[in-house]
Protein backbone atom coordinates (compact mmCIF):
# COMPACT_ATOMS: atom_id res chain seq x y z
CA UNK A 1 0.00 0.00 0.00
CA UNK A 2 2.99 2.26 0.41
CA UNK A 3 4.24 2.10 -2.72
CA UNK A 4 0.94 2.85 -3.69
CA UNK A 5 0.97 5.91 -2.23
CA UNK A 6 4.65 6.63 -3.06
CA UNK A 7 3.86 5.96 -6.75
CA UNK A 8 0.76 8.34 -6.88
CA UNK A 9 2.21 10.90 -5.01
CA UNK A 10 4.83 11.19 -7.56
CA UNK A 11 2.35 10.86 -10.23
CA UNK A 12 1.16 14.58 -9.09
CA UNK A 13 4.18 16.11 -8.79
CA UNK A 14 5.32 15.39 -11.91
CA UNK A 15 2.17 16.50 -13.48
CA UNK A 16 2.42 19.83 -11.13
CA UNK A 17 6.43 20.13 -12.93
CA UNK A 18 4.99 19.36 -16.28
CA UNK A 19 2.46 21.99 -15.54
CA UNK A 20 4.87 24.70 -14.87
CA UNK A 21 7.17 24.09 -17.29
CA UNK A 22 4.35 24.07 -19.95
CA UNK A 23 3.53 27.67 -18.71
CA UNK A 24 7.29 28.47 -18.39
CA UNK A 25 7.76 27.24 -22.10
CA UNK A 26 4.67 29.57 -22.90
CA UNK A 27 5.96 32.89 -21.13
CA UNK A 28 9.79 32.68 -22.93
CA UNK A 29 8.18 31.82 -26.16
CA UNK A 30 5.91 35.10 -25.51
CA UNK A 31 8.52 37.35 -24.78
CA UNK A 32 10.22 36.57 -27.93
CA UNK A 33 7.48 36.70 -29.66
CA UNK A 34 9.43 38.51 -32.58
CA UNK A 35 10.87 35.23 -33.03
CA UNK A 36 8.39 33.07 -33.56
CA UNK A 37 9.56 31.37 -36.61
CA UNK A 38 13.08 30.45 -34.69
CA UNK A 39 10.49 29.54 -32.16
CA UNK A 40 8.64 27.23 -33.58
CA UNK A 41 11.77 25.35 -35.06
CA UNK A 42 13.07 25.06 -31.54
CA UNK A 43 9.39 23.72 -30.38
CA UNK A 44 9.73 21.09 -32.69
CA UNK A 45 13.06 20.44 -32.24
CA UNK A 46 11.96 19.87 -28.37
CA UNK A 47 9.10 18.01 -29.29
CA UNK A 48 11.55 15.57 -31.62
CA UNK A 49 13.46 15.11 -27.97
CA UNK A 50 10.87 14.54 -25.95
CA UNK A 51 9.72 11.56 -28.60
CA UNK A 52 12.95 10.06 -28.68
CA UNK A 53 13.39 9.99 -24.67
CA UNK A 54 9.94 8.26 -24.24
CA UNK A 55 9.73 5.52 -27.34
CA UNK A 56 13.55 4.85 -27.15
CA UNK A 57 14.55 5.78 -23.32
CA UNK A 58 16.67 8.49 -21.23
CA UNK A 59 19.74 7.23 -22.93
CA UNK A 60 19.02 7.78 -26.18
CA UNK A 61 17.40 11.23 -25.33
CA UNK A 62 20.02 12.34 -22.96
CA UNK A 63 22.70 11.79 -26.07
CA UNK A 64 20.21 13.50 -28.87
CA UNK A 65 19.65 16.33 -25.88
CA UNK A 66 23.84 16.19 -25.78
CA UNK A 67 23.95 16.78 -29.57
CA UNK A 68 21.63 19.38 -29.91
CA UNK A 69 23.24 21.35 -27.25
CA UNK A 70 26.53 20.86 -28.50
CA UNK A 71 25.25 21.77 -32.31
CA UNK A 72 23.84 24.53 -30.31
CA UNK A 73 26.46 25.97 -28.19
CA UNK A 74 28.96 25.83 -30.72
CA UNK A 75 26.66 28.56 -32.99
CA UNK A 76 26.28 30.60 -29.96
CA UNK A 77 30.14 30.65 -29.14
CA UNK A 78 30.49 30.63 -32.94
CA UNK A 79 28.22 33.98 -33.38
CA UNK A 80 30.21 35.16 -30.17
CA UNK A 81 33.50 35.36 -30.35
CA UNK A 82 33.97 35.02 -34.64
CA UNK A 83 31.13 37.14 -35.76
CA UNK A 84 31.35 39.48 -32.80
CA UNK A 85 27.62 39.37 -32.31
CA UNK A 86 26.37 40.13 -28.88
CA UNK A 87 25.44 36.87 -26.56
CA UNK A 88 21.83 36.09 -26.95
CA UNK A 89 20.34 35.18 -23.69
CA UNK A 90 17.34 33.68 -26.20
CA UNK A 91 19.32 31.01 -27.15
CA UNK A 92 20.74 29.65 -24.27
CA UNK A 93 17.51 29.27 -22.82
CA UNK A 94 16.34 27.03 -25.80
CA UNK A 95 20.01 25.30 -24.55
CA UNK A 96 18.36 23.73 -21.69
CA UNK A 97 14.46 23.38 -22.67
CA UNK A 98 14.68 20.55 -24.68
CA UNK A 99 16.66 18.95 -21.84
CA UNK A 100 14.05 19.63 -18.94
CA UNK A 101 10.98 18.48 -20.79
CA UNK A 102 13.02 14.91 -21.97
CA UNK A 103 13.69 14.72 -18.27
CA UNK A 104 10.44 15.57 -16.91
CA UNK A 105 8.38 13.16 -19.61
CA UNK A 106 10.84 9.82 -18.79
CA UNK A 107 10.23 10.54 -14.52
CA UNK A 108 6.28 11.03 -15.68
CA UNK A 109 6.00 7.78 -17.86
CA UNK A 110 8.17 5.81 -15.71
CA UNK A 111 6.29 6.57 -12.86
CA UNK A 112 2.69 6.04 -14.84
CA UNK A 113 4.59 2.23 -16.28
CA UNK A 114 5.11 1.52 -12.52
CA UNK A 115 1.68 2.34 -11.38
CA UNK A 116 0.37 -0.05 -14.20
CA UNK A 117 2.91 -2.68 -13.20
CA UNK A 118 1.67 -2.41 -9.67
CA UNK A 119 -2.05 -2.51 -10.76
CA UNK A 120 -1.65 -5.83 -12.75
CA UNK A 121 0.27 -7.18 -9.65
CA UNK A 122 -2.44 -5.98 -7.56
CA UNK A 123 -5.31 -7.82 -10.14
CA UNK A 124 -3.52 -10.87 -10.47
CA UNK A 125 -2.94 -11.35 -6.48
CA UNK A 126 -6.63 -10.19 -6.36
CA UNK A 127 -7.47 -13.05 -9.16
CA UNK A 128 -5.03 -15.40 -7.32
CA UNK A 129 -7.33 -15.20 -3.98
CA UNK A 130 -10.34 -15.99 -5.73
CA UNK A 131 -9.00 -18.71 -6.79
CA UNK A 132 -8.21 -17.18 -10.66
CA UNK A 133 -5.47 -17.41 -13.00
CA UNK A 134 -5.95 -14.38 -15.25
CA UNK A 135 -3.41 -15.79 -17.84
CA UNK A 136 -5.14 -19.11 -18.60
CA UNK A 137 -8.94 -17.58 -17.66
CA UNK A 138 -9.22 -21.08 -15.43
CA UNK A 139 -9.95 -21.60 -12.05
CA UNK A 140 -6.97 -22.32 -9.86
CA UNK A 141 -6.06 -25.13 -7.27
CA UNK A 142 -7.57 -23.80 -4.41
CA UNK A 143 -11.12 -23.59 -6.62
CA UNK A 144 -10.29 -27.25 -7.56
CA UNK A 145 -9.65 -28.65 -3.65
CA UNK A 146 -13.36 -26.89 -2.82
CA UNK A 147 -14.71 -28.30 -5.54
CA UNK A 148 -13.10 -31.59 -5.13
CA UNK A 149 -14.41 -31.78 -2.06
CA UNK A 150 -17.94 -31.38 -2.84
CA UNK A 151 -17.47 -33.97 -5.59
CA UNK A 152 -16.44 -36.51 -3.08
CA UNK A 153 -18.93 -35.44 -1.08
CA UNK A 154 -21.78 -36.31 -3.38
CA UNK A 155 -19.77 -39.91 -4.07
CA UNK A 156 -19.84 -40.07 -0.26
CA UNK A 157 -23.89 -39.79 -0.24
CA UNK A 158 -25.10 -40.87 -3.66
CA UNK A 159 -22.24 -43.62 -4.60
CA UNK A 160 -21.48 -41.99 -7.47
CA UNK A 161 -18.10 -42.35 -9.08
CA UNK A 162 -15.59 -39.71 -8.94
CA UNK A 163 -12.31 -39.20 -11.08
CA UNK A 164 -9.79 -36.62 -11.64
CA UNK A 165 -7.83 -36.33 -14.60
CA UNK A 166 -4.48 -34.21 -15.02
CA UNK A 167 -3.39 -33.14 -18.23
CA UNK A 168 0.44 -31.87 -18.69
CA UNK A 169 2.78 -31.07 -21.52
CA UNK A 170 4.99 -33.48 -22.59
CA UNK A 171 8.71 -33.10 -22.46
CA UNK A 172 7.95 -29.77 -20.87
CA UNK A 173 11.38 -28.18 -20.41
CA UNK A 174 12.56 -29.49 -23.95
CA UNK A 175 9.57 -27.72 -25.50
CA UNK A 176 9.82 -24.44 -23.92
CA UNK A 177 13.37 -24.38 -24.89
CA UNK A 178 12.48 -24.39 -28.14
CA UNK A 179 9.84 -21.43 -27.97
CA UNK A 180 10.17 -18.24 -27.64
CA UNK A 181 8.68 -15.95 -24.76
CA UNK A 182 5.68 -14.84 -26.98
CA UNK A 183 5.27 -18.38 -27.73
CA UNK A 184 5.27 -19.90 -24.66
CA UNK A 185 2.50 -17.80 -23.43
CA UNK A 186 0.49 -18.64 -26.41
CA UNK A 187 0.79 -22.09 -25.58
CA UNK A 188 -0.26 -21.81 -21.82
CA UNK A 189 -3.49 -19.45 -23.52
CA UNK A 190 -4.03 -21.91 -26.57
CA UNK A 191 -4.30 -25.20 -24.55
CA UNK A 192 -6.22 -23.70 -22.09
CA UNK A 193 -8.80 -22.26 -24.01
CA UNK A 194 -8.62 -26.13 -25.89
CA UNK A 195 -8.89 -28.18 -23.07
CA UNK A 196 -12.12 -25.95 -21.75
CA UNK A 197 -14.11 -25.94 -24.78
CA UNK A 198 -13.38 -29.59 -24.87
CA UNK A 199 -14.81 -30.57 -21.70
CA UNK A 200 -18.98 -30.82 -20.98
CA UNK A 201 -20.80 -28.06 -19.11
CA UNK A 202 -20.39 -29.60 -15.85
CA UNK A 203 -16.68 -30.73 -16.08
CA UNK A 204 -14.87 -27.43 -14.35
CA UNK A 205 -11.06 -27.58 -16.17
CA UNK A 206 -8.56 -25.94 -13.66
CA UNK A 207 -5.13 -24.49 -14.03
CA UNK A 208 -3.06 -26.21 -11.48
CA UNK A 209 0.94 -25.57 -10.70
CA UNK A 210 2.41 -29.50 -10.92
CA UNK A 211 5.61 -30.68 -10.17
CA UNK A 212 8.79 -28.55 -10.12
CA UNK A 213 6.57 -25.49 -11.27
CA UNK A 214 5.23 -26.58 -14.56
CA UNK A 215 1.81 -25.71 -15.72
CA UNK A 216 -0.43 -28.46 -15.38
CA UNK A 217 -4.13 -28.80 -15.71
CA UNK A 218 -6.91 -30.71 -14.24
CA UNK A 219 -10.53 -31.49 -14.38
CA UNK A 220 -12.89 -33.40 -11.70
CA UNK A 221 -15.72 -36.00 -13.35
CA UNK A 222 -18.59 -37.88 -12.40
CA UNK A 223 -17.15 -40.64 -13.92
CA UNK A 224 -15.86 -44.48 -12.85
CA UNK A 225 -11.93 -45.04 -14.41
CA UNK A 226 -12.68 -46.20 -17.66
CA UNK A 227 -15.13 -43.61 -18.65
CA UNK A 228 -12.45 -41.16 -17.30
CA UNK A 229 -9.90 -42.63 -19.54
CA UNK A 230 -12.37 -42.71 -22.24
CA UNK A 231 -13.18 -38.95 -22.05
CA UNK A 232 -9.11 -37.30 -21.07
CA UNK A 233 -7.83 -40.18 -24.36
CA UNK A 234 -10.42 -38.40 -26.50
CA UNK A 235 -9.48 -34.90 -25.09
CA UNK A 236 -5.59 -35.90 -25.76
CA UNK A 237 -6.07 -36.50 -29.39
CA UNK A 238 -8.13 -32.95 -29.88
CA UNK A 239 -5.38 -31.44 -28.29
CA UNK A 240 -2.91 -33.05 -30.23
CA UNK A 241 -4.74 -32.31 -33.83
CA UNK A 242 -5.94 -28.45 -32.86
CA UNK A 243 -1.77 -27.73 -31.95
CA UNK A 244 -0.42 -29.51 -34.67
CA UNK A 245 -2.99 -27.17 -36.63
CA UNK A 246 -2.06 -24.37 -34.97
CA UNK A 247 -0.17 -21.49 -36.89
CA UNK A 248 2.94 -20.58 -34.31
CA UNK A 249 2.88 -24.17 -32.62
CA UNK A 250 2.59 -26.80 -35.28
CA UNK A 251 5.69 -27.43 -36.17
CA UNK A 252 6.84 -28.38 -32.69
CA UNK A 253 4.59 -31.37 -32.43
CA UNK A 254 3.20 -30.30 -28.76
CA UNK A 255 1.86 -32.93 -27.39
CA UNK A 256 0.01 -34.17 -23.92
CA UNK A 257 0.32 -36.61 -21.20
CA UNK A 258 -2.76 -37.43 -18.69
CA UNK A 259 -3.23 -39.35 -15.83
CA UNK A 260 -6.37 -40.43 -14.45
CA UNK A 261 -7.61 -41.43 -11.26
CA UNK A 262 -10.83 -42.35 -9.67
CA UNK A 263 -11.45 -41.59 -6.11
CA UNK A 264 -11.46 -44.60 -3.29
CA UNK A 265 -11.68 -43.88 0.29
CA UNK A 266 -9.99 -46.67 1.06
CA UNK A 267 -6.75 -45.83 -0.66
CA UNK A 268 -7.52 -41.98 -0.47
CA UNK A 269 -7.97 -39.79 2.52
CA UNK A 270 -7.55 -36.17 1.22
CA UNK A 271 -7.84 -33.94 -1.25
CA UNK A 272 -3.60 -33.79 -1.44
CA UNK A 273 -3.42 -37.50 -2.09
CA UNK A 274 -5.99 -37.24 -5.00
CA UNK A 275 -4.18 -34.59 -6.85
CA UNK A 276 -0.67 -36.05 -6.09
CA UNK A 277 -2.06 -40.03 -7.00
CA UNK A 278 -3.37 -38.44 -10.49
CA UNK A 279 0.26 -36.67 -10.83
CA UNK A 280 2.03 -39.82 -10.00
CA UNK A 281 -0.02 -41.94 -12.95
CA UNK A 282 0.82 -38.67 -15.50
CA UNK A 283 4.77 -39.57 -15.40
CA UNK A 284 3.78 -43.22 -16.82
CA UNK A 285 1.89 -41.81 -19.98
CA UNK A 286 4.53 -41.88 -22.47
């Protein structure tokens, strides 16, 4: 929350510097007004500066803001000391504009590009604790234990079947090394949005974190083994056909691995040993 505050309290001050040095610009360029051509030249020569600082960064501006002054303050000494002209106090201020308003945009959009970083943070934690991931649009692992729970729960009173199945990317780490950033999120997006258009009504898929950090998925069915099996191997091959199909991902041949398990108090007593029984049987699908 303090950075927060930090952030938008040096949102305003740089809009209160902007401010002033718009109507600082605005009073020299009046009192010069019998320059006005030489004026506007230098306006857009600031302007070109300003550009530069914020679409390339303060680097690049600082050494184009470097340049100008030295193209600059050569004419002036130039006009000075050669032509004998007398020192115009007109163009030394237009010395330093250019410089102030490059410095005063990079603070301002900096500032603004950390107070949109912060905001995502802030959405994503907020999606996080309702149990959200906003990159995959799925429900998360703590959705899927309270659902999971009422699943068994119903098995528990009605003796109907319950299975979970958990759907990864196979050879993971080998893939992503082949894909770049851009890529790899499309991936993530693309078999998400597959794998939950793919499922019926009723079966919830969730975005789940598996082993050693990689994203893995999962869905909970009313369903004995077999019909689970029959359902995730039917899922698998969609998967496989829609990526291979798939514009930026088909020549990788992505493909899945499941696992599949169907719930049995007597060899399950939690919600942990569900998920981690289902993620045991995924290393064996090969």
């Amino acid at each position: 929350m303090s950075n927060d505050k930090n952030h938008s309290l040096s949102a305003d001050i740089y809009i209160i510097l902007l401010l002033a040095c718009s109507i600082m610009t605005a009073i020299f360029v009046g009192i010069s007004a019998n320059l006005m051509i030489l004026n506007c030249v230098f306006l857009a020569i600031t302007c070109f500066l300003v550009l530069v600082t914020y679409f390339v960064g303060l680097l690049a501006g600082l050494i184009f803001n470097l340049l100008f002054i030295f193209v600059q303050g050569s004419y002036v000494l130039y006009a000075d000391v050669v032509l004998g002209q007398e020192l115009n106090l007109w163009l030394i201020g237009w010395l330093f504009w250019p410089l102030l308003w490059s410095v005063l945009i990079h603070l301002m959009t900096n500032n603004l590009r950390d107070l949109q970083a912060e905001n995502q943070r802030l959405k994503e934690a907020n999606a996080r604790s309702l149990g959200y991931n906003s990159e995959t649009d799925l429900r998360t692992m703590r959705s899927y234990r309270q659902d999971a729970e009422v699943f068994i729960e119903t098995h528990k009173r009605f003796a109907i079947p319950v299975a979970t199945g958990i759907i990864s990317i196979r050879y993971f780490r080998q893939i992503m090394n082949l894909l770049t950033t851009e890529q790899q999120h499309h991936l993530v997006k693309r078999l998400s949005k597959i794998l939950a258009d793919s499922f019926r009504n009723n079966d919830i898929v969730y975005s789940l974190e598996g082993i050693g950090g990689t994203p893995q998925w999962a869905v909970l069915l009313f369903a004995d083994y077999e019909g689970a099996m029959r359902a995730m191997d039917r899922i698998k091959q969609r998967v496989t056909e829609l990526l291979q199909a798939d514009e930026e991902l088909g020549e990788y041949e992505i493909q899945i691995s499941i696992g599949v398990v169907e719930y049995d108090p007597d060899k399950i007593a939690n919600i942990s040993e569900f998920i981690a029984a289902a993620q045991r049987v995924i290393q064996y699908d090969v």
